[in-house]
C-alpha atoms as a PDB file:
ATOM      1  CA  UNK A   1     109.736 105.706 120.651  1.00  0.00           C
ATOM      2  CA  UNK A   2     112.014 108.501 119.738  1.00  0.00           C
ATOM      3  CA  UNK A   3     110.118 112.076 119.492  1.00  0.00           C
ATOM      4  CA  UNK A   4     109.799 113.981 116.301  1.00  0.00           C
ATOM      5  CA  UNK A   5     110.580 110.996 113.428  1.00  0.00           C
ATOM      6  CA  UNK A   6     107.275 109.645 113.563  1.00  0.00           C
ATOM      7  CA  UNK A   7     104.225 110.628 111.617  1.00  0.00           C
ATOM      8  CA  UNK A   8     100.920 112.167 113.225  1.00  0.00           C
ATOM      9  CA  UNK A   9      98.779 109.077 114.284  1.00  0.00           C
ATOM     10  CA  UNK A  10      94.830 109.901 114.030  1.00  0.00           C
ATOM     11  CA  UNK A  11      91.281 109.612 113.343  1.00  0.00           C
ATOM     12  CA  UNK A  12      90.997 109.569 109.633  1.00  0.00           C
ATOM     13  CA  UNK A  13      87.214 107.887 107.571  1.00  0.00           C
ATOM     14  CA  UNK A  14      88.083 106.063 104.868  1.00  0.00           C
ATOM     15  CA  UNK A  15      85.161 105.914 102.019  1.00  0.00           C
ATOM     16  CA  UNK A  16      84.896 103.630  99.629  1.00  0.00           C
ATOM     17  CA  UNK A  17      83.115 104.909  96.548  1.00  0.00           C
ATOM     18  CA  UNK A  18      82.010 102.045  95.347  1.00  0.00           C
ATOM     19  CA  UNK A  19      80.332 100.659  97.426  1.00  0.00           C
ATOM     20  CA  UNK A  20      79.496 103.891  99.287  1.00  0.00           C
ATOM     21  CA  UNK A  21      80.722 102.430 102.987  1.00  0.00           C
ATOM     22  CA  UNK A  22      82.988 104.613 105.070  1.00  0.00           C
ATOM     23  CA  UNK A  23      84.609 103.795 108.373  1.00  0.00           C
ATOM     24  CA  UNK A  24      86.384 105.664 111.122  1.00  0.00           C
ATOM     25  CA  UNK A  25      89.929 104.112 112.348  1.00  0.00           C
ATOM     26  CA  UNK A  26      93.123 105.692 113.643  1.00  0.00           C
ATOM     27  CA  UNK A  27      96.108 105.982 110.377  1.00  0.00           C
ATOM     28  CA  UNK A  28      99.012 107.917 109.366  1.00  0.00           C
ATOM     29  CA  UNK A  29      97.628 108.821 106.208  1.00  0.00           C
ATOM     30  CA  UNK A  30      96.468 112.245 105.700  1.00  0.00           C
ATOM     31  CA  UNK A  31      93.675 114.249 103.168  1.00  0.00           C
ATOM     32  CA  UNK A  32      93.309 117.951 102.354  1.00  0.00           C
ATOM     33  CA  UNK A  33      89.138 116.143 102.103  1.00  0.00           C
ATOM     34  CA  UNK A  34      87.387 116.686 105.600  1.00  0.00           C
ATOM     35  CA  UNK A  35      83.957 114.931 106.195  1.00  0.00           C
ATOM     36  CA  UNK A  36      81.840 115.457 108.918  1.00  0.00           C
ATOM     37  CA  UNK A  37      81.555 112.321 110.938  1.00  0.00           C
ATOM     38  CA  UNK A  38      78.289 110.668 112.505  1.00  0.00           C
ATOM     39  CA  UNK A  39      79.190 112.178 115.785  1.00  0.00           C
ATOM     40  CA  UNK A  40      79.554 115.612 114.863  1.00  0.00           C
ATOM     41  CA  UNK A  41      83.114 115.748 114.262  1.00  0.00           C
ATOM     42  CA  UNK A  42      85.371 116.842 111.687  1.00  0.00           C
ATOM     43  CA  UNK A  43      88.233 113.870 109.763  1.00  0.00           C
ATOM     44  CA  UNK A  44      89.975 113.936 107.500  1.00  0.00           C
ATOM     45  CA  UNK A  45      88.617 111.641 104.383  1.00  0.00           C
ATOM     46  CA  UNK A  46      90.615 109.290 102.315  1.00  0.00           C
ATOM     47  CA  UNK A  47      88.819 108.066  99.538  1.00  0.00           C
ATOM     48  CA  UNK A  48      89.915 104.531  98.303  1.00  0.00           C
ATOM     49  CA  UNK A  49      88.715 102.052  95.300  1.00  0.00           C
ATOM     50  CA  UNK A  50      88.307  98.665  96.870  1.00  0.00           C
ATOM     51  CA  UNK A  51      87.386  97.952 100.914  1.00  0.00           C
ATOM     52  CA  UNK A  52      86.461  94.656 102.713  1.00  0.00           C
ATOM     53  CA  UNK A  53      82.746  95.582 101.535  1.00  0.00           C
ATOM     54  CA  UNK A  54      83.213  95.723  97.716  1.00  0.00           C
ATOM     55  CA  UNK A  55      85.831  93.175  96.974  1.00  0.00           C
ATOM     56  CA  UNK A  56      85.206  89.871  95.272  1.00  0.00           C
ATOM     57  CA  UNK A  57      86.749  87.552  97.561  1.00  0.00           C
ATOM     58  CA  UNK A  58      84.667  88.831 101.192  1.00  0.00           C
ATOM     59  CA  UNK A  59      81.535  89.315  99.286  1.00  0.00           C
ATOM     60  CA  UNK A  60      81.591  85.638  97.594  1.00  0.00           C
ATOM     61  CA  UNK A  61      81.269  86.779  94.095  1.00  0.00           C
ATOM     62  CA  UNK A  62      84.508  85.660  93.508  1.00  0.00           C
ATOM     63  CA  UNK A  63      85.399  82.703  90.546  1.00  0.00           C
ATOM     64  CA  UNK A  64      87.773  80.459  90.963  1.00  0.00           C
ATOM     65  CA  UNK A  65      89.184  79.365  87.441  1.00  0.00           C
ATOM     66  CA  UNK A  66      89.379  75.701  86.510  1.00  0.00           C
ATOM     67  CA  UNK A  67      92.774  75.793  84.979  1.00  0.00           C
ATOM     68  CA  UNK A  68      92.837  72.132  84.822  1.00  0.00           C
ATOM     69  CA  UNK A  69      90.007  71.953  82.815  1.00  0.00           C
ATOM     70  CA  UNK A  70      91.594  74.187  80.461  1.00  0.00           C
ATOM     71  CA  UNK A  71      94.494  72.605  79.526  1.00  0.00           C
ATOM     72  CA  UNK A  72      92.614  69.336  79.390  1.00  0.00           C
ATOM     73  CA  UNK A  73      90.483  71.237  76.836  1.00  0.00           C
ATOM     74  CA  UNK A  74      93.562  72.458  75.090  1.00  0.00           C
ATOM     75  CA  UNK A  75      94.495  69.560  74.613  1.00  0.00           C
ATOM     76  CA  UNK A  76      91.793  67.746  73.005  1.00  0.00           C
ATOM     77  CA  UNK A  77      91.342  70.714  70.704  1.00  0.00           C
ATOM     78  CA  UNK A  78      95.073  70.720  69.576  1.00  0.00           C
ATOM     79  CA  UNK A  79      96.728  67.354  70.735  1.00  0.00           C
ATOM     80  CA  UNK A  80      99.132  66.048  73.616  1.00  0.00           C
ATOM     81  CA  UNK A  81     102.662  67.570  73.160  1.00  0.00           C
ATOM     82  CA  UNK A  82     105.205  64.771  73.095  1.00  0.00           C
END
């Protein structure tokens, strides 16, 4: 790789709030936020909305829509189109 173009690459927790889960990985991105990790260092803390812990489709609260139902439904309500 060519020196100087790149961004810093480090250790950087991110949190997710709502599910209060944080994890430590290596990233480009960077925080003014520090939190103090679980082995006594200092990272930089980027807080995002959604994570692998809170979302709908890894925790299998997800619905799957019946859209086939729904136009059958449609349909009887209102009649075929022709």
């Amino acid at each position: 790789m060519r020196q100087g173009i790149h961004p810093d690459y480090g250790p950087v927790v991110f949190r997710d709030r709502a599910a209060n889960h944080a994890f430590l990985t290596r990233s480009t991105m960077t925080s003014d936020k520090t939190i103090e990790w679980e082995d006594g260092n200092t990272y930089p803390v980027v807080d995002v909305e959604i994570s692998d812990v809170s979302h709908p489709f890894y925790t299998g609260t997800a619905r799957v829509l019946d859209t086939a139902g729904r136009v059958e439904r449609f349909e009887r309500r209102y009649g075929k189109r022709s």
